[in-house]
PDB file of N, CA and C in Angstrom:
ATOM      1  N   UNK A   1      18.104  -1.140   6.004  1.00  0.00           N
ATOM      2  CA  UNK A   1      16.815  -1.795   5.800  1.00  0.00           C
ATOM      3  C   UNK A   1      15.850  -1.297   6.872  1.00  0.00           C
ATOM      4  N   UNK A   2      14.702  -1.092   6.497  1.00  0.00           N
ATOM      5  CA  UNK A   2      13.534  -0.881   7.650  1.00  0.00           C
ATOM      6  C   UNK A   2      12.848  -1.660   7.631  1.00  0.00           C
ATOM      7  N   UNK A   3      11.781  -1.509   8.524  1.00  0.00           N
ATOM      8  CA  UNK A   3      10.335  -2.783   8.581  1.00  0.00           C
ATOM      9  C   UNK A   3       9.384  -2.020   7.750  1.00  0.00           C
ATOM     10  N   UNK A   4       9.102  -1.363   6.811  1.00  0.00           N
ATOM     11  CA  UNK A   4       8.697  -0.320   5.787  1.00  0.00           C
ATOM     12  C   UNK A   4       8.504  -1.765   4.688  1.00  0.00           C
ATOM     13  N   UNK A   5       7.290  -2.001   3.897  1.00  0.00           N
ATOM     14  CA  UNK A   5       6.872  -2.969   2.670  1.00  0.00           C
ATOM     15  C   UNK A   5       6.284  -2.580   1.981  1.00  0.00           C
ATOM     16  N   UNK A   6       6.115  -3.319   0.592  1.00  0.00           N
ATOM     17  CA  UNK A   6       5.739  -2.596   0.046  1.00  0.00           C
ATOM     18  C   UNK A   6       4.800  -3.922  -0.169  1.00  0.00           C
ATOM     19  N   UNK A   7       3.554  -3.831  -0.691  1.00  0.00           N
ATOM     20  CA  UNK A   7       2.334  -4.876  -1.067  1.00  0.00           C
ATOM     21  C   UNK A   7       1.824  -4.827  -2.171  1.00  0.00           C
ATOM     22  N   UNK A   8       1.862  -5.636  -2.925  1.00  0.00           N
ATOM     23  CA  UNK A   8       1.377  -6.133  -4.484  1.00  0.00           C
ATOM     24  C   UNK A   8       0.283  -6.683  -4.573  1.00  0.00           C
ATOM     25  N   UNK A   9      -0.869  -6.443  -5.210  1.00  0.00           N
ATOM     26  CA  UNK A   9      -2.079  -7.321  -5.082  1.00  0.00           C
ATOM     27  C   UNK A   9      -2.533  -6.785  -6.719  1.00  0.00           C
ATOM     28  N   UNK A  10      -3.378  -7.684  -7.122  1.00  0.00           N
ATOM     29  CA  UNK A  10      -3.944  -7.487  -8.542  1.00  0.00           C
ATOM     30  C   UNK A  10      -5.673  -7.277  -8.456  1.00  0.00           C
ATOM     31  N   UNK A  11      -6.654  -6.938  -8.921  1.00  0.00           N
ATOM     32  CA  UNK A  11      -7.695  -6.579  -8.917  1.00  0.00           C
ATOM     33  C   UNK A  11      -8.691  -6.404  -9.859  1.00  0.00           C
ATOM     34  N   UNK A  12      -9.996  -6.764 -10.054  1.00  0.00           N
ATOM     35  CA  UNK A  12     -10.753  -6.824 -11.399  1.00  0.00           C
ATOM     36  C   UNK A  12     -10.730  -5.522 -11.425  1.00  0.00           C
ATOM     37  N   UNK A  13     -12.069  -5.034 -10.969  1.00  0.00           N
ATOM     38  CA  UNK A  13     -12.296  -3.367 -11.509  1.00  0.00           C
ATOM     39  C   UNK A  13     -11.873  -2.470 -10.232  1.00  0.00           C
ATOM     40  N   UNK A  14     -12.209  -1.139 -10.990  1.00  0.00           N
ATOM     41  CA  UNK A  14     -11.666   0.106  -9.780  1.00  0.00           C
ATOM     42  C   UNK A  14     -12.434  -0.119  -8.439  1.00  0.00           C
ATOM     43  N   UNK A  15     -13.915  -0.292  -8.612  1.00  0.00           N
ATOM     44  CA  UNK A  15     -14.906  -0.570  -7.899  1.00  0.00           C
ATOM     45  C   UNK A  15     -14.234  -1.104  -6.276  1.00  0.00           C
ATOM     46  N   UNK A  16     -13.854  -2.556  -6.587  1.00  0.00           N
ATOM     47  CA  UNK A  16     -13.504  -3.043  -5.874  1.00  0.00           C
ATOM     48  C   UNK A  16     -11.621  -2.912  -5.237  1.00  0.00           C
ATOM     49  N   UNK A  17     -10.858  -2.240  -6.550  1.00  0.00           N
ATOM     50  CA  UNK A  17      -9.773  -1.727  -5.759  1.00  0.00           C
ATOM     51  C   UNK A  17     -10.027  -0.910  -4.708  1.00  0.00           C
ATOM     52  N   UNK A  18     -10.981   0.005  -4.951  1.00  0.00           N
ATOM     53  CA  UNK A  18     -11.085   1.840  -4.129  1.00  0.00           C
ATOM     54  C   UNK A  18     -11.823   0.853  -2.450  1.00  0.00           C
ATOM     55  N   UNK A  19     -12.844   0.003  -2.650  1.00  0.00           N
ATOM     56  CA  UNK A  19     -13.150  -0.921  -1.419  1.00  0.00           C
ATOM     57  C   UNK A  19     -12.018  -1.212  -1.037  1.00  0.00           C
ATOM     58  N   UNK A  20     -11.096  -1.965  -1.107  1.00  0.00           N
ATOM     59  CA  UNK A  20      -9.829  -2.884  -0.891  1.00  0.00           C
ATOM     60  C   UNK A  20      -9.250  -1.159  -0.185  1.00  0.00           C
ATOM     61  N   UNK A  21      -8.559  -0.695  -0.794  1.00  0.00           N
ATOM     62  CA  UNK A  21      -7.488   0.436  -0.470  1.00  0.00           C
ATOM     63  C   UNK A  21      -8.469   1.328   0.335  1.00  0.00           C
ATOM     64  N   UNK A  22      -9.610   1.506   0.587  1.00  0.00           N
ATOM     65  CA  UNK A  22     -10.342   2.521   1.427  1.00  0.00           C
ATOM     66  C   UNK A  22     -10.175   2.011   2.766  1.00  0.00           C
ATOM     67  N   UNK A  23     -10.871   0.485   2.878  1.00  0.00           N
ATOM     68  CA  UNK A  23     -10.621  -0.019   4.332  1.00  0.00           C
ATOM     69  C   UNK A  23      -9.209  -0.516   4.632  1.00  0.00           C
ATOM     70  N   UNK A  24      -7.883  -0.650   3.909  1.00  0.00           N
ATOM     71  CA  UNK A  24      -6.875  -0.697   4.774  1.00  0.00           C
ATOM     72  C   UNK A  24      -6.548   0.804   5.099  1.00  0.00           C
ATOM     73  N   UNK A  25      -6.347   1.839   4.638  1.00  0.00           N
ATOM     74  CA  UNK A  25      -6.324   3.153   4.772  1.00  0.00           C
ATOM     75  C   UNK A  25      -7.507   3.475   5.862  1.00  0.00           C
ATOM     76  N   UNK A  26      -8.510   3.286   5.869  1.00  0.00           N
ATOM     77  CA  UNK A  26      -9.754   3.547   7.108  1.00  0.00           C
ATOM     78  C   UNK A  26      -9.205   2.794   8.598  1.00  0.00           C
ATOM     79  N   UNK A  27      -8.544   1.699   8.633  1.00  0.00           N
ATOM     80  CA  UNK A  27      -8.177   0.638   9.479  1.00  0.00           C
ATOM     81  C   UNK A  27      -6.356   1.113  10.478  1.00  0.00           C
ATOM     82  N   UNK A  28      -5.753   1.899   9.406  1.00  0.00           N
ATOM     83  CA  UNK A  28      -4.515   2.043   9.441  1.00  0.00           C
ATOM     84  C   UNK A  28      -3.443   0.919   9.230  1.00  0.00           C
ATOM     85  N   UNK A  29      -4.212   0.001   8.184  1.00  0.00           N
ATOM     86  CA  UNK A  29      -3.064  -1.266   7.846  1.00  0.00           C
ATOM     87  C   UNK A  29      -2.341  -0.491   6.739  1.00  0.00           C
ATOM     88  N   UNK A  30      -2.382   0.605   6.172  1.00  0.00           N
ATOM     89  CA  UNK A  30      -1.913   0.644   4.940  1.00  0.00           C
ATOM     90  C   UNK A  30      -1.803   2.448   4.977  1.00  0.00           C
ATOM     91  N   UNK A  31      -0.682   3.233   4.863  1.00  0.00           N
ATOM     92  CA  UNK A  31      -0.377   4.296   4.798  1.00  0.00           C
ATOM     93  C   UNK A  31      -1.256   5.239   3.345  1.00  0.00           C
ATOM     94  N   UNK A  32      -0.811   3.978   2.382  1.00  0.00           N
ATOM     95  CA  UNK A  32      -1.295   4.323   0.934  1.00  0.00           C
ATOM     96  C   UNK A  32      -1.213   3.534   0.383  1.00  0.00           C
ATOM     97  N   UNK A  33      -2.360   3.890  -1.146  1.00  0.00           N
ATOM     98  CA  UNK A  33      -2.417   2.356  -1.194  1.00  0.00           C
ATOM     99  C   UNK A  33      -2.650   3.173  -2.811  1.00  0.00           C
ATOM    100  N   UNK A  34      -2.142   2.936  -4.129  1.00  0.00           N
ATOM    101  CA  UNK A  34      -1.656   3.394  -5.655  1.00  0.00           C
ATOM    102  C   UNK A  34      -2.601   2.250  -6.032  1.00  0.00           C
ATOM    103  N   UNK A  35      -3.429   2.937  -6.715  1.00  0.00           N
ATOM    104  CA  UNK A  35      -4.414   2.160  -7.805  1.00  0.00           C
ATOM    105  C   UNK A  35      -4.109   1.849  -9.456  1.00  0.00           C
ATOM    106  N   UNK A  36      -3.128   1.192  -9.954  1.00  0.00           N
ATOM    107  CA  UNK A  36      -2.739   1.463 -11.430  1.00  0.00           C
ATOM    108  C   UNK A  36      -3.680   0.935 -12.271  1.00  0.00           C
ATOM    109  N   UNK A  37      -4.058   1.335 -13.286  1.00  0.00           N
ATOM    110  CA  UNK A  37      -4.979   0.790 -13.985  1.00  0.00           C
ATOM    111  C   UNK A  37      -3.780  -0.011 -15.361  1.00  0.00           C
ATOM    112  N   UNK A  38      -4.954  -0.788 -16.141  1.00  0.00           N
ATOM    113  CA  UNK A  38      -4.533  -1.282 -17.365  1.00  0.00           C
ATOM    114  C   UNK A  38      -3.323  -2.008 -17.115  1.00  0.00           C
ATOM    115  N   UNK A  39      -3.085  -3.303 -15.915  1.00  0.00           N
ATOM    116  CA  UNK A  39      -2.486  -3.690 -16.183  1.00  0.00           C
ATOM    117  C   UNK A  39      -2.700  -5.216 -17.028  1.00  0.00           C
ATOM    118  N   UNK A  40      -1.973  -5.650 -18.145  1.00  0.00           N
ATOM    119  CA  UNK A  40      -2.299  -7.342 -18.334  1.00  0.00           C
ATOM    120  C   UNK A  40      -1.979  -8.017 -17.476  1.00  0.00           C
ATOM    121  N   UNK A  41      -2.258  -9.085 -17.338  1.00  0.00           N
ATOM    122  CA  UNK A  41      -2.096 -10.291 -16.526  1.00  0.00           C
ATOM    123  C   UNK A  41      -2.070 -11.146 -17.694  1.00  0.00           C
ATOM    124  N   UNK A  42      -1.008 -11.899 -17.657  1.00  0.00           N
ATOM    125  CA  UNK A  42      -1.112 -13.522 -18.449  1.00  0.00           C
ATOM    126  C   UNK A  42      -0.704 -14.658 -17.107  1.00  0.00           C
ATOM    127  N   UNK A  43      -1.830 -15.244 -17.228  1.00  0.00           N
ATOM    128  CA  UNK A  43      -1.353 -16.796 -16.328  1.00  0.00           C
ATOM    129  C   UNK A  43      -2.436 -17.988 -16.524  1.00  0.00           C
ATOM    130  N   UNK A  44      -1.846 -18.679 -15.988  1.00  0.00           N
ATOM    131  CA  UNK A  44      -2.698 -20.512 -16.236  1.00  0.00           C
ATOM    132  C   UNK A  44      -3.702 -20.341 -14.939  1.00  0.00           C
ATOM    133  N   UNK A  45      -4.768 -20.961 -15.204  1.00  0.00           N
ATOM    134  CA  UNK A  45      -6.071 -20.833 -13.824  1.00  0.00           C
ATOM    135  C   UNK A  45      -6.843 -22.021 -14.350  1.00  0.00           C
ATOM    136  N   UNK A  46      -6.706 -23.264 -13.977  1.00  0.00           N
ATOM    137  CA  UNK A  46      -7.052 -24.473 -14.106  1.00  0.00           C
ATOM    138  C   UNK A  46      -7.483 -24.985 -15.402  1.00  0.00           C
ATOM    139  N   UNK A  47      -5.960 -25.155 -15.936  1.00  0.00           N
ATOM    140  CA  UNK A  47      -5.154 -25.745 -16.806  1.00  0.00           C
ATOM    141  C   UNK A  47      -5.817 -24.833 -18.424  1.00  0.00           C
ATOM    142  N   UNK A  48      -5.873 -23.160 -18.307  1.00  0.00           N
ATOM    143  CA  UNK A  48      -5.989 -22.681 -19.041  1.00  0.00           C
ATOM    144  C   UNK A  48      -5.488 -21.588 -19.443  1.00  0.00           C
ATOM    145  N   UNK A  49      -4.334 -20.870 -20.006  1.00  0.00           N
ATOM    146  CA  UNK A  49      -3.927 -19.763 -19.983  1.00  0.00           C
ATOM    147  C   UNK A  49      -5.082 -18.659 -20.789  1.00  0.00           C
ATOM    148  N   UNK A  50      -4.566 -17.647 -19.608  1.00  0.00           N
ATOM    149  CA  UNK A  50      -6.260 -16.290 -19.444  1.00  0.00           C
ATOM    150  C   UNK A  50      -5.109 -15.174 -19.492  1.00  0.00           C
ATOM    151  N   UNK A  51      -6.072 -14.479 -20.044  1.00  0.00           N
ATOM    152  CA  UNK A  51      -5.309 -12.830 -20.277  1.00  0.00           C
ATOM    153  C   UNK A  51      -6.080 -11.885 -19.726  1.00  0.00           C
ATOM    154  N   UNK A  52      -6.099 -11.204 -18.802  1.00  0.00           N
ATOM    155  CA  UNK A  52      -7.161 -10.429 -18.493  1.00  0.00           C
ATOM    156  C   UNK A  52      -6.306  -9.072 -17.981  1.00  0.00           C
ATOM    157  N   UNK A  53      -6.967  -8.025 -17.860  1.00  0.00           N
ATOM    158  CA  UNK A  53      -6.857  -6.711 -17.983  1.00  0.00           C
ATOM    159  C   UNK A  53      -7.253  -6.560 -16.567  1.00  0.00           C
ATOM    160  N   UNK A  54      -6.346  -5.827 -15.393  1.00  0.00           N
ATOM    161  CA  UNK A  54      -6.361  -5.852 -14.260  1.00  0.00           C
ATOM    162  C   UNK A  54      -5.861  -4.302 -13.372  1.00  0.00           C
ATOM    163  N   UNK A  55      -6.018  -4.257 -12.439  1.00  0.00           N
ATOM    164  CA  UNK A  55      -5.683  -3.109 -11.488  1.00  0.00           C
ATOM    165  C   UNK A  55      -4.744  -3.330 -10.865  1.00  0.00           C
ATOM    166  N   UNK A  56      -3.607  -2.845 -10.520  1.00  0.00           N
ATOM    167  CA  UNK A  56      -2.649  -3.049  -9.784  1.00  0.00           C
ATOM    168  C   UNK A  56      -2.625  -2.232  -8.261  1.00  0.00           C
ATOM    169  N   UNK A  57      -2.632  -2.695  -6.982  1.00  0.00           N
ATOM    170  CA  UNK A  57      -2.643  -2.219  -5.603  1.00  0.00           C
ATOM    171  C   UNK A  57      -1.713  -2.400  -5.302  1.00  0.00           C
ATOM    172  N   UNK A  58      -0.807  -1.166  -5.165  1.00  0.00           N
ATOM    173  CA  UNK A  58       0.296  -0.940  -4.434  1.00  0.00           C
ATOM    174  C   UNK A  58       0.446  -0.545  -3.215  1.00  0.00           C
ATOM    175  N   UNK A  59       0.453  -1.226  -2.075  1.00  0.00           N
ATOM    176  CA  UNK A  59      -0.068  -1.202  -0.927  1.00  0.00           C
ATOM    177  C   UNK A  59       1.151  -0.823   0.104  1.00  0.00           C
ATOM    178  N   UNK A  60       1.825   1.157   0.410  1.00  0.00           N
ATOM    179  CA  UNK A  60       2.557   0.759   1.293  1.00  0.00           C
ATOM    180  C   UNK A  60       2.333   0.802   3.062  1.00  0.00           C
ATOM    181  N   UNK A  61       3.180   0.130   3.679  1.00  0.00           N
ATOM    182  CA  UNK A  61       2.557  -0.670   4.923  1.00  0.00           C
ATOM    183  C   UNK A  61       4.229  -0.950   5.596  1.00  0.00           C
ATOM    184  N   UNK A  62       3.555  -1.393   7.032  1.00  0.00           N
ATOM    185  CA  UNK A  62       5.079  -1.795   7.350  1.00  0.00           C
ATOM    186  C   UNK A  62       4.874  -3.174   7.510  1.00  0.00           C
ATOM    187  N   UNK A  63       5.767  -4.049   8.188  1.00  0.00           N
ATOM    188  CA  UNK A  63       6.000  -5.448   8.249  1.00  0.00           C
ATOM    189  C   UNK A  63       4.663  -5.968   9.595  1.00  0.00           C
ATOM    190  N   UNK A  64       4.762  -5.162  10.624  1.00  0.00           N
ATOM    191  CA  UNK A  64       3.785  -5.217  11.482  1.00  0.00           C
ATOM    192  C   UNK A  64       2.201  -5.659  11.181  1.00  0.00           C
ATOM    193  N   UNK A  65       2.113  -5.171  10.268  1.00  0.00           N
ATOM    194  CA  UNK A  65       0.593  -4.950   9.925  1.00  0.00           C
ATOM    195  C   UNK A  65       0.183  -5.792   8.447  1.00  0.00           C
ATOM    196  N   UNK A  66       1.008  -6.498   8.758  1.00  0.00           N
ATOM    197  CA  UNK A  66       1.004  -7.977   7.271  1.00  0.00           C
ATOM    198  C   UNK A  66       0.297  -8.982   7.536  1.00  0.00           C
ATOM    199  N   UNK A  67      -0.100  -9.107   8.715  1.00  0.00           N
ATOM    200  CA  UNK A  67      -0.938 -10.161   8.946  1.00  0.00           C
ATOM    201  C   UNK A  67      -2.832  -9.899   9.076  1.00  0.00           C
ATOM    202  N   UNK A  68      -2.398  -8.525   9.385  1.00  0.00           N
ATOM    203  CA  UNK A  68      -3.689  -8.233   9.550  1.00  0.00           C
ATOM    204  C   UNK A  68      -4.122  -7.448   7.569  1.00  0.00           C
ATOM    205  N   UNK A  69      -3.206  -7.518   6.931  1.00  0.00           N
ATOM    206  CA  UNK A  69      -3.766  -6.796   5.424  1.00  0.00           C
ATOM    207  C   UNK A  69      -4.117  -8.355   4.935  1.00  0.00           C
ATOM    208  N   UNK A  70      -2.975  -9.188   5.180  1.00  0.00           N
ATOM    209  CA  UNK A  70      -3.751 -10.761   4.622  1.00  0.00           C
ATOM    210  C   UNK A  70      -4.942 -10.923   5.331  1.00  0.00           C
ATOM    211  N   UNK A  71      -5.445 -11.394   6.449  1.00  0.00           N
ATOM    212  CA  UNK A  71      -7.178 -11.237   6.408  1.00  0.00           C
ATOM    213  C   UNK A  71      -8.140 -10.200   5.694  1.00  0.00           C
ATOM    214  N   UNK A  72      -8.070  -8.956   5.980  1.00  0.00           N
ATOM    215  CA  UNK A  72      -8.398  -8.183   5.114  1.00  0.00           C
ATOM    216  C   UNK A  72      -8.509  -8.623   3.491  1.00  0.00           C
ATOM    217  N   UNK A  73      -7.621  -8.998   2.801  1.00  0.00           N
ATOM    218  CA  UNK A  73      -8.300  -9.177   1.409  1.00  0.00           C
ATOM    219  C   UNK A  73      -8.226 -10.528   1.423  1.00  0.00           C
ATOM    220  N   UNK A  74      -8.413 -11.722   2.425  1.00  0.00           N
ATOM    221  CA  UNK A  74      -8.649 -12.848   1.788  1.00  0.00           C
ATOM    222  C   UNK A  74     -10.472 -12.432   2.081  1.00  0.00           C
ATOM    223  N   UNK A  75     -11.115 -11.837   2.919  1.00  0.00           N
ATOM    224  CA  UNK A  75     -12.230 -11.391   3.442  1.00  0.00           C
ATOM    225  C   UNK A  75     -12.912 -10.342   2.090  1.00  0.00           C
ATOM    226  N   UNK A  76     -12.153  -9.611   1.746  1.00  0.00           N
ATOM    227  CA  UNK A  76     -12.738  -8.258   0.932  1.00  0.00           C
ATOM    228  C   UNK A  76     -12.734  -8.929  -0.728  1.00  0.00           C
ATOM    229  N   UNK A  77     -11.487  -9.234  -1.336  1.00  0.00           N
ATOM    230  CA  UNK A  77     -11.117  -9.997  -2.053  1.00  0.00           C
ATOM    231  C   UNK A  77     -12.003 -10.347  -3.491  1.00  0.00           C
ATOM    232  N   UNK A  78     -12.397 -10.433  -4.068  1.00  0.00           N
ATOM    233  CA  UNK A  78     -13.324 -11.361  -4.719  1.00  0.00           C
ATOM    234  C   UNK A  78     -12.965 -12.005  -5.731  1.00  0.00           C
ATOM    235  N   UNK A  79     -11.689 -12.486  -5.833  1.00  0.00           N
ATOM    236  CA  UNK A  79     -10.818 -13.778  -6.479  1.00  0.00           C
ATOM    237  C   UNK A  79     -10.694 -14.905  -5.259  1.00  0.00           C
ATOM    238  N   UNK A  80     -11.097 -15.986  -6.281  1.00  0.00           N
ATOM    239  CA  UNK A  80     -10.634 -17.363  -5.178  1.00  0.00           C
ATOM    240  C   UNK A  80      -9.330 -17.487  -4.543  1.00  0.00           C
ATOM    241  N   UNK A  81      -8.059 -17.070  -5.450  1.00  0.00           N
ATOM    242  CA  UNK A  81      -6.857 -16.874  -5.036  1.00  0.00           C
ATOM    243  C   UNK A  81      -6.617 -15.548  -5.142  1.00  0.00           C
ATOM    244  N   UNK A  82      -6.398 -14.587  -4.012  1.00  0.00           N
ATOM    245  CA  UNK A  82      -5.934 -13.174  -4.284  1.00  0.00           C
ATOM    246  C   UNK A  82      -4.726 -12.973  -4.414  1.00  0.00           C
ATOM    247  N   UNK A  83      -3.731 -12.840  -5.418  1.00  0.00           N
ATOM    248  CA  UNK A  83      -2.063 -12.029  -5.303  1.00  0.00           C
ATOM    249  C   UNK A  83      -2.394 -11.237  -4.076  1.00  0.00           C
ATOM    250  N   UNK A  84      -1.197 -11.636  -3.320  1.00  0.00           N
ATOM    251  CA  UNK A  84      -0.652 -10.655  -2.508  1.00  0.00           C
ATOM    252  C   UNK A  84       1.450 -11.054  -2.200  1.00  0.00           C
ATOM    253  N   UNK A  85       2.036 -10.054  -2.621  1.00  0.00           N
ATOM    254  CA  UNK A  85       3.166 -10.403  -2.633  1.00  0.00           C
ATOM    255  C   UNK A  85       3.918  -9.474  -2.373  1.00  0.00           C
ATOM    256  N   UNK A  86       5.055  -9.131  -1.320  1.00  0.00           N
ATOM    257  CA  UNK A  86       5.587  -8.259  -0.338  1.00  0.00           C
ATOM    258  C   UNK A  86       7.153  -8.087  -0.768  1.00  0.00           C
ATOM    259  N   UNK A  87       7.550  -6.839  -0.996  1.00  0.00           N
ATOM    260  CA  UNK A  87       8.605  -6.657  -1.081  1.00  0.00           C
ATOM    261  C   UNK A  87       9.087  -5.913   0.055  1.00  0.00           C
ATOM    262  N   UNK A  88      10.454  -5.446   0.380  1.00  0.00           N
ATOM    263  CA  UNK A  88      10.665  -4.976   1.414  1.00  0.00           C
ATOM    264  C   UNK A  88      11.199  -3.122   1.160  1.00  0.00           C
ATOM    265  N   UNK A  89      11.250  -2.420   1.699  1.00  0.00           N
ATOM    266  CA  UNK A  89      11.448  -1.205   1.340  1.00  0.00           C
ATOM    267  C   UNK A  89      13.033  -0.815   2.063  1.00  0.00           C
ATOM    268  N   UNK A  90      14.251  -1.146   1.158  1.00  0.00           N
ATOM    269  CA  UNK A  90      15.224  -1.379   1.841  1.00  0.00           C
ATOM    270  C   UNK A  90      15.907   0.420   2.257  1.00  0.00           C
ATOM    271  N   UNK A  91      15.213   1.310   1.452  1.00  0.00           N
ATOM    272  CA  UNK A  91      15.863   2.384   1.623  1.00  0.00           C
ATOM    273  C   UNK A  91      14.557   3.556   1.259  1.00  0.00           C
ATOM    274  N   UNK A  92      14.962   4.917   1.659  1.00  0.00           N
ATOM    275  CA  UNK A  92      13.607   5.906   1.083  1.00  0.00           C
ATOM    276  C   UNK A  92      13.823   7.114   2.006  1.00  0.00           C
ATOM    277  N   UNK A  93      13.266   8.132   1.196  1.00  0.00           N
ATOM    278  CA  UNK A  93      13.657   9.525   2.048  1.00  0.00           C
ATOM    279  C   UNK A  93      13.033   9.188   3.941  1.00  0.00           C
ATOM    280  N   UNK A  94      13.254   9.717   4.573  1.00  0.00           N
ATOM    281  CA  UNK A  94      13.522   9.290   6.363  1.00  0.00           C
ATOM    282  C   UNK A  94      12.377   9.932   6.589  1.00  0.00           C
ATOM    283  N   UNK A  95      11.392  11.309   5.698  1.00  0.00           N
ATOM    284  CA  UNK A  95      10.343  11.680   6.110  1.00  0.00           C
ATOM    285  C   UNK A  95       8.943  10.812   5.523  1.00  0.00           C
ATOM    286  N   UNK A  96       9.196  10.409   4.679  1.00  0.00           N
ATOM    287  CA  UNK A  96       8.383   9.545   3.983  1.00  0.00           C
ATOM    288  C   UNK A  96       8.172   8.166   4.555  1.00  0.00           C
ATOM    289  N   UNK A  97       9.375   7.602   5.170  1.00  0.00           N
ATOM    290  CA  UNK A  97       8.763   6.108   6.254  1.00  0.00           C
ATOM    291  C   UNK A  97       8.523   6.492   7.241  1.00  0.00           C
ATOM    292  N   UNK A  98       8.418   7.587   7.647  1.00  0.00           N
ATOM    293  CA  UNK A  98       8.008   8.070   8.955  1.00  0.00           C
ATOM    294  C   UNK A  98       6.645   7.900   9.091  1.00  0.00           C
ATOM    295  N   UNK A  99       6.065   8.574   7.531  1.00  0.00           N
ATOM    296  CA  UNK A  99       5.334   9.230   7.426  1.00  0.00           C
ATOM    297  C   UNK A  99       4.577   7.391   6.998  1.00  0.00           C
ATOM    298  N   UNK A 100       4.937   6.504   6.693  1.00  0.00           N
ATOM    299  CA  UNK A 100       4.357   5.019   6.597  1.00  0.00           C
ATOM    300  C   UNK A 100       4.113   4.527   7.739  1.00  0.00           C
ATOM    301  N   UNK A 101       4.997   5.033   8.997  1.00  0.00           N
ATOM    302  CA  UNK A 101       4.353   3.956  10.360  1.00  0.00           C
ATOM    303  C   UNK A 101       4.012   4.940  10.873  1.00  0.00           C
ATOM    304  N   UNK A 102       4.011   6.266  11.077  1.00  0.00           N
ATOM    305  CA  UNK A 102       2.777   7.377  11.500  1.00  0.00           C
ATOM    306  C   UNK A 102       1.231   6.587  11.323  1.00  0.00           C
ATOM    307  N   UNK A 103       1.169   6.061  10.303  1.00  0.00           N
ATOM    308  CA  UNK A 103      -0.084   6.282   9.313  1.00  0.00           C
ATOM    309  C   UNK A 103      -0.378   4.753   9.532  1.00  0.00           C
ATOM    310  N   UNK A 104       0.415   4.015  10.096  1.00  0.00           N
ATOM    311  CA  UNK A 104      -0.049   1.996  10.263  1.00  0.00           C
ATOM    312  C   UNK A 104      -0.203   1.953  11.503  1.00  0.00           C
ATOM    313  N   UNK A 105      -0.177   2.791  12.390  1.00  0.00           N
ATOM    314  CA  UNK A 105       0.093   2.306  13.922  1.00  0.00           C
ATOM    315  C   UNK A 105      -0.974   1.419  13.948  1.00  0.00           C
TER     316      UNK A 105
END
């Protein structure tokens, strides 16, 4: 296992993903940060189930720098509640997490 994460966040348009992923990448909270388009979302948002068509931010980062990516998009953000949800990066080629806390110091 390393201190290597991986960060999940959801997003209206590109607009505001490429903001989001420019300043953790400008900041060094975030090595890289994968913009997926077209993803659905189905969920309940005060007491109504919504379907909406979303961006996916794949944010990788190490464990260090988790506190400072949560200010960052509760600040940048422009959902009342932003997804943000952390998996851990238990394994991965040895030049490539290098190459993740090179890039977060």
């Amino acid at each position: 296992m390393t201190d290597a994460i991986v960060a999940l966040s959801t997003i209206d348009s590109e607009e505001e993903g490429l903001k989001i992923a420019r300043a953790l990448i400008e900041t060094h909270l975030a090595a890289c940060v994968n913009i997926v388009p077209k993803v659905t979302s189905v969920y309940e948002w005060k007491g109504e189930v919504c379907e909406e068509e979303e961006l996916l931010l794949v944010i990788k980062t190490q464990k260090g720098r988790l506190n400072e990516i949560k200010e960052t998009l509760e600040a940048l953000h422009p959902y009342d509640v932003p997804e943000l949800i952390v998996l851990p990066i238990t394994d991965g080629l040895p030049d490539y997490l290098g190459w993740i806390f090179k890039n977060t110091k």
